[in-house]
Every structure is written in structure tokens, then in C-alpha cells.
N, C-alpha and C. Protein backbone atom coordinates (compact mmCIF):
# COMPACT_ATOMS: atom_id res chain seq x y z
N UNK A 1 0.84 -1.19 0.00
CA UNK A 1 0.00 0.00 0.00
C UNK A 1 0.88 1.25 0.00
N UNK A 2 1.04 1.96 -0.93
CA UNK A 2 1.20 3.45 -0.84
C UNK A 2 0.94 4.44 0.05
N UNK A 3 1.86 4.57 0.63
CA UNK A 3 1.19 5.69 2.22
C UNK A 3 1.77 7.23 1.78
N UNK A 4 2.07 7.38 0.50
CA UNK A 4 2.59 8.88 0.09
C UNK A 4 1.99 9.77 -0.24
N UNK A 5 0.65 9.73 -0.54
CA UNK A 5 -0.50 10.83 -0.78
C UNK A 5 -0.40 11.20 0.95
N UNK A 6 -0.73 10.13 1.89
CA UNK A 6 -1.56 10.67 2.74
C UNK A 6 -0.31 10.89 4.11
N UNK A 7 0.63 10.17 3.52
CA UNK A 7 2.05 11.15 4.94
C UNK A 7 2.66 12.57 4.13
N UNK A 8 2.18 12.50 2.97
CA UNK A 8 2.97 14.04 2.69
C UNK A 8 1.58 15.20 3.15
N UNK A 9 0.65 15.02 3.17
CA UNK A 9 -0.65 15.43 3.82
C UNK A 9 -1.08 15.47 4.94
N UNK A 10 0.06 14.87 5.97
CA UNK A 10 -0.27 14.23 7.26
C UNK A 10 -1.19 15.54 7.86
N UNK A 11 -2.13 15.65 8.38
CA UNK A 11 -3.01 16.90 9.27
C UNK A 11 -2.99 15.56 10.21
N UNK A 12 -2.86 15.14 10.64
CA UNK A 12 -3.84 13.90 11.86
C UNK A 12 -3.25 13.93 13.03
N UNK A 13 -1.68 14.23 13.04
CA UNK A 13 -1.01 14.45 14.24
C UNK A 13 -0.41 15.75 14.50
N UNK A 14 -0.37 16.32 15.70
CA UNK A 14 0.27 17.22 15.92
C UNK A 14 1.56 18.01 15.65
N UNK A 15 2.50 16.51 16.03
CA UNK A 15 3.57 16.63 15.38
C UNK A 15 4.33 16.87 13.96
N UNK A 16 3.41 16.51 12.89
CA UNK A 16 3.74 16.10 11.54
C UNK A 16 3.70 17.67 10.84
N UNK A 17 3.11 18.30 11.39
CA UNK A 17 3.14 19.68 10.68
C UNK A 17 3.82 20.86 11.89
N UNK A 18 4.98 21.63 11.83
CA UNK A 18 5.32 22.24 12.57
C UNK A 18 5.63 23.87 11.75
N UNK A 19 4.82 24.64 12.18
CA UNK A 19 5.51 26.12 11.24
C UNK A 19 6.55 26.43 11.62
N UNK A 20 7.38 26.72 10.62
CA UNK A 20 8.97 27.24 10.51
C UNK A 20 9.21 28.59 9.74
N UNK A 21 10.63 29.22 9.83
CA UNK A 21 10.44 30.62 8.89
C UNK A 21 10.59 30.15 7.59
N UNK A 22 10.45 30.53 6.55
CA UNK A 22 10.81 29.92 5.08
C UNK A 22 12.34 29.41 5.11
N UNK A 23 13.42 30.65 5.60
CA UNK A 23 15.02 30.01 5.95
C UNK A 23 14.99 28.69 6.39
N UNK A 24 14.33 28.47 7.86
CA UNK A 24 14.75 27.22 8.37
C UNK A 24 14.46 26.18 7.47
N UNK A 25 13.09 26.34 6.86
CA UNK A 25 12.72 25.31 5.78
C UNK A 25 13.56 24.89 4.59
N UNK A 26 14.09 26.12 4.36
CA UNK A 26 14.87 25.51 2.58
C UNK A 26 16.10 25.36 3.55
N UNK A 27 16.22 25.64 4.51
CA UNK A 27 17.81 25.12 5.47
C UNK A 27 18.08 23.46 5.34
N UNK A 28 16.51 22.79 6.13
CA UNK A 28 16.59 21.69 6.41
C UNK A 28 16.23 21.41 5.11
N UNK A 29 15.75 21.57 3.95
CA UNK A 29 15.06 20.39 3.25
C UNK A 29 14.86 19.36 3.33
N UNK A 30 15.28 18.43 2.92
CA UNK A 30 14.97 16.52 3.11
C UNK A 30 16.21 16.27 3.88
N UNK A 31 16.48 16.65 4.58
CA UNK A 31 17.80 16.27 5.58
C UNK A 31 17.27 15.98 6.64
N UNK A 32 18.11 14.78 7.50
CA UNK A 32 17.22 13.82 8.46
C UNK A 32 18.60 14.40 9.81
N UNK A 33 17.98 14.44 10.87
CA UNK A 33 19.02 14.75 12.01
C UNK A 33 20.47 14.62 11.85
N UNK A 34 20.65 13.89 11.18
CA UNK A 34 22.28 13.18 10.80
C UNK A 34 22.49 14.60 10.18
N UNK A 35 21.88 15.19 9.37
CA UNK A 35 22.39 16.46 8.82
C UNK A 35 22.27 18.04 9.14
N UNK A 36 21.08 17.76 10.05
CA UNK A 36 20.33 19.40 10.26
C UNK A 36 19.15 18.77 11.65
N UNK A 37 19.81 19.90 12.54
CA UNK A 37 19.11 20.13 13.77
C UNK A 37 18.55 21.60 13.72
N UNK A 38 17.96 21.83 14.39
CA UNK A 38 16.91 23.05 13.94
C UNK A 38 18.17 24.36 15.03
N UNK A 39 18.28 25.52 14.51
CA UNK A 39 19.11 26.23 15.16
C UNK A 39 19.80 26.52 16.62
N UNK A 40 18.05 26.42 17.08
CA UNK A 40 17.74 26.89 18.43
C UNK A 40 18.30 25.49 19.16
N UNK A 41 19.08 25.66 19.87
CA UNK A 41 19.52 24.28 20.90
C UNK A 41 18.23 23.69 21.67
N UNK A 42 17.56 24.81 22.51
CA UNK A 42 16.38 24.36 23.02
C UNK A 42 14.83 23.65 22.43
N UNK A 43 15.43 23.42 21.58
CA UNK A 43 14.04 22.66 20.84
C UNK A 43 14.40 21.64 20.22
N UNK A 44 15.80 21.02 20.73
CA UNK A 44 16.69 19.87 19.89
C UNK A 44 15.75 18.80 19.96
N UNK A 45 15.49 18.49 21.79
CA UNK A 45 14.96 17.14 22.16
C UNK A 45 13.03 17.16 21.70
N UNK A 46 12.69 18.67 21.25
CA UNK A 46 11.61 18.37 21.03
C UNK A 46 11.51 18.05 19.19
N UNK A 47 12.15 18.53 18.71
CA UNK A 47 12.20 18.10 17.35
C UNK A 47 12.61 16.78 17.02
N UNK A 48 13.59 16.42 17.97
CA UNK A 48 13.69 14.84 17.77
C UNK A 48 12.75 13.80 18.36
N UNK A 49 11.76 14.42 19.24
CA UNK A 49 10.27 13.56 19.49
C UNK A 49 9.90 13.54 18.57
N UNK A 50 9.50 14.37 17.65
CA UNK A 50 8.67 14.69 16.68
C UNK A 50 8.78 13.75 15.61
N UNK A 51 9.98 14.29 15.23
CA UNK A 51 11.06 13.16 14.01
C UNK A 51 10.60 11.90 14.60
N UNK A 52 11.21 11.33 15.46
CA UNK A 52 10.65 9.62 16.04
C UNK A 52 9.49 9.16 15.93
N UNK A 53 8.26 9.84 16.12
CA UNK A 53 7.19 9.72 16.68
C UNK A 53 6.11 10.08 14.99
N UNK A 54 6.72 10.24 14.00
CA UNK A 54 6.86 10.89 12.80
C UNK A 54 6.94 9.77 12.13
N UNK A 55 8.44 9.08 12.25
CA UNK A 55 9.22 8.06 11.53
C UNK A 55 8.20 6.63 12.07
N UNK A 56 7.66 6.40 13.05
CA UNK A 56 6.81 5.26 14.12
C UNK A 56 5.34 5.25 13.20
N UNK A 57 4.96 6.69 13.23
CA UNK A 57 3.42 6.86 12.78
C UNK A 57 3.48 6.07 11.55
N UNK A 58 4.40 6.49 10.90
CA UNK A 58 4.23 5.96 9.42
C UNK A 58 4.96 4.58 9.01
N UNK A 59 5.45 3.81 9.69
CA UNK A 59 6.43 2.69 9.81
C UNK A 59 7.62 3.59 9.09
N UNK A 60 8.79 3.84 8.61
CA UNK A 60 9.35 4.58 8.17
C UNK A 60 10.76 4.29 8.77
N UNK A 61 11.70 3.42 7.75
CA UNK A 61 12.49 2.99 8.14
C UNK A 61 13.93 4.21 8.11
N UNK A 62 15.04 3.96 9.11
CA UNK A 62 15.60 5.15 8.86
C UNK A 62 17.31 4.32 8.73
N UNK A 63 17.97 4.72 8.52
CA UNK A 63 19.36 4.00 7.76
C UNK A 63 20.18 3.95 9.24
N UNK A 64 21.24 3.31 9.29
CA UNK A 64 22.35 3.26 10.72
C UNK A 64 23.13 4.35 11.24
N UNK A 65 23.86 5.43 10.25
CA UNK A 65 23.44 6.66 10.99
C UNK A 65 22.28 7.53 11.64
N UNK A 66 21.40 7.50 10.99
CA UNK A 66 20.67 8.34 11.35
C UNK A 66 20.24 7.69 12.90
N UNK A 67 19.74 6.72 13.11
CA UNK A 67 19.98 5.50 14.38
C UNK A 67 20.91 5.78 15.22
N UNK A 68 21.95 6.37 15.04
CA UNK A 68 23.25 6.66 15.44
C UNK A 68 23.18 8.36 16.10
N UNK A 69 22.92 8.77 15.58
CA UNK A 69 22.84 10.16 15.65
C UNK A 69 20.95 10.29 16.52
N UNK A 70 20.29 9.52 15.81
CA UNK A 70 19.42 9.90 17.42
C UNK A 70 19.30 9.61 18.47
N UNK A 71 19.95 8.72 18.64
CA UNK A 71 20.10 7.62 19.59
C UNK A 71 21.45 8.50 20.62
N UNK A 72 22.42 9.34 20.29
CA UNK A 72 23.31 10.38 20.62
C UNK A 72 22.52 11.33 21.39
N UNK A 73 21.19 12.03 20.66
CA UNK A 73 21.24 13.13 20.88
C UNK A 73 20.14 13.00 21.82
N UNK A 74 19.79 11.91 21.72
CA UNK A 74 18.52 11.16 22.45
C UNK A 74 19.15 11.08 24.00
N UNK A 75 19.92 10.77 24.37
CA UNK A 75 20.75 10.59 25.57
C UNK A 75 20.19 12.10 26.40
N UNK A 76 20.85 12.86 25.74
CA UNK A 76 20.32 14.16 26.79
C UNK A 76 18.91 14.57 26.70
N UNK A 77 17.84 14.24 26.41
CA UNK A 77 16.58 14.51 26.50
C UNK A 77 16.24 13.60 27.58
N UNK A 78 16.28 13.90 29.06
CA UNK A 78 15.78 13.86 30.07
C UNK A 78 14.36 13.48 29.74
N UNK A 79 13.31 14.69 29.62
CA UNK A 79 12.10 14.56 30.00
C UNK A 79 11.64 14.72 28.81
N UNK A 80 11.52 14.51 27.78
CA UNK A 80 11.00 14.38 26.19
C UNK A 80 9.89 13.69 26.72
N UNK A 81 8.58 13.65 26.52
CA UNK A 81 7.79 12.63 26.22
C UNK A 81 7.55 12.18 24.45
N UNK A 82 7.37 11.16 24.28
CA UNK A 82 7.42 10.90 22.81
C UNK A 82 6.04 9.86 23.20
N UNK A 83 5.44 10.75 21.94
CA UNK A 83 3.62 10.69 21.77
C UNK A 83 3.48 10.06 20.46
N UNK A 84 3.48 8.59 20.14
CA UNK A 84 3.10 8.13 18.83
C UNK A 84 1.18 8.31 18.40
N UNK A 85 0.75 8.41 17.39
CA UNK A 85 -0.54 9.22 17.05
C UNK A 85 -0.64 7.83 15.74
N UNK A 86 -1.09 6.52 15.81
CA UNK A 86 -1.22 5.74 14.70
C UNK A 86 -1.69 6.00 13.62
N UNK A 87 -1.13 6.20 12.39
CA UNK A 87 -1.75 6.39 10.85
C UNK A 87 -2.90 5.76 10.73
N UNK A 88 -3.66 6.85 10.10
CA UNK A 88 -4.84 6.11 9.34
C UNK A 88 -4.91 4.76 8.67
């Protein structure tokens, strides 16, 4: 089954749509944590809920760095709660 109409459309979870300035957007483009963390230090561990909980919703497999690198940055997020929201 094709889940690409309806995860590039995602409205269903909170997480899946986050407003950004246009910069940060063409900053990150399709770059996954391994490449681009969002500027602000303080919103590291919440963007990487997001990302996880993102990557879970949709089954969405992610390569051994990137595993590597969240799993790093994951360490210092103390109190993150990570909220999975099951796909349609």
C-alpha cells in the first residue's frame, strides 16, 4: 500500500506539521538529524520527538546513521515525552 498521498498530507497528528520561517525550511530540506538540527539548541529534544514519533506513525524505516545520531542526541533529553498518534 502506498502511504505517500496521505504522509505528505499528514493533518492527523500534531507533530507532523510544525511552522517554521521559510530560511529554516529551505535550510533543512529533506535532511534527516544526521544532517540538520533546527538552530535553536532548546528545541533539539523536542524536534527529535517529533522526528521519532513521525518516523513510528508511518512505519518509516531510517538508515544506521541516522539511528546513530538519534540515539546520541537522544541521551540528553531527560524529560521528552514521545507521543506516537497511529496512521490512518
Amino acid at each position: 500500500m502506498d502511504t505517500s498521498p496521505a504522509y505528505a498530507n499528514d493533518l492527523g497528528a500534531d507533530r507532523s506539521l510544525v511552522a517554521v520561517t521559510a530560511r529554516n525550511n529551505r535550510s533543512k530540506g529533506d535532511k534527516d538529524p544526521t544532517d540538520w538540527m533546527p538552530p535553536a539548541e532548546y528545541v533539539g529534544c523536542t524536534y527529535l520527538a517529533d522526528w521519532v514519533a513521525t518516523k513510528l506513525r508511518w512505519n518509516l524505516a531510517g538508515d544506521p546513521a541516522e539511528r546513530q545520531t538519534l540515539t546520541r542526541i537522544a541521551e540528553g533529553c531527560d524529560n521528552t515525552v514521545l507521543e506516537v498518534v497511529p496512521a490512518p
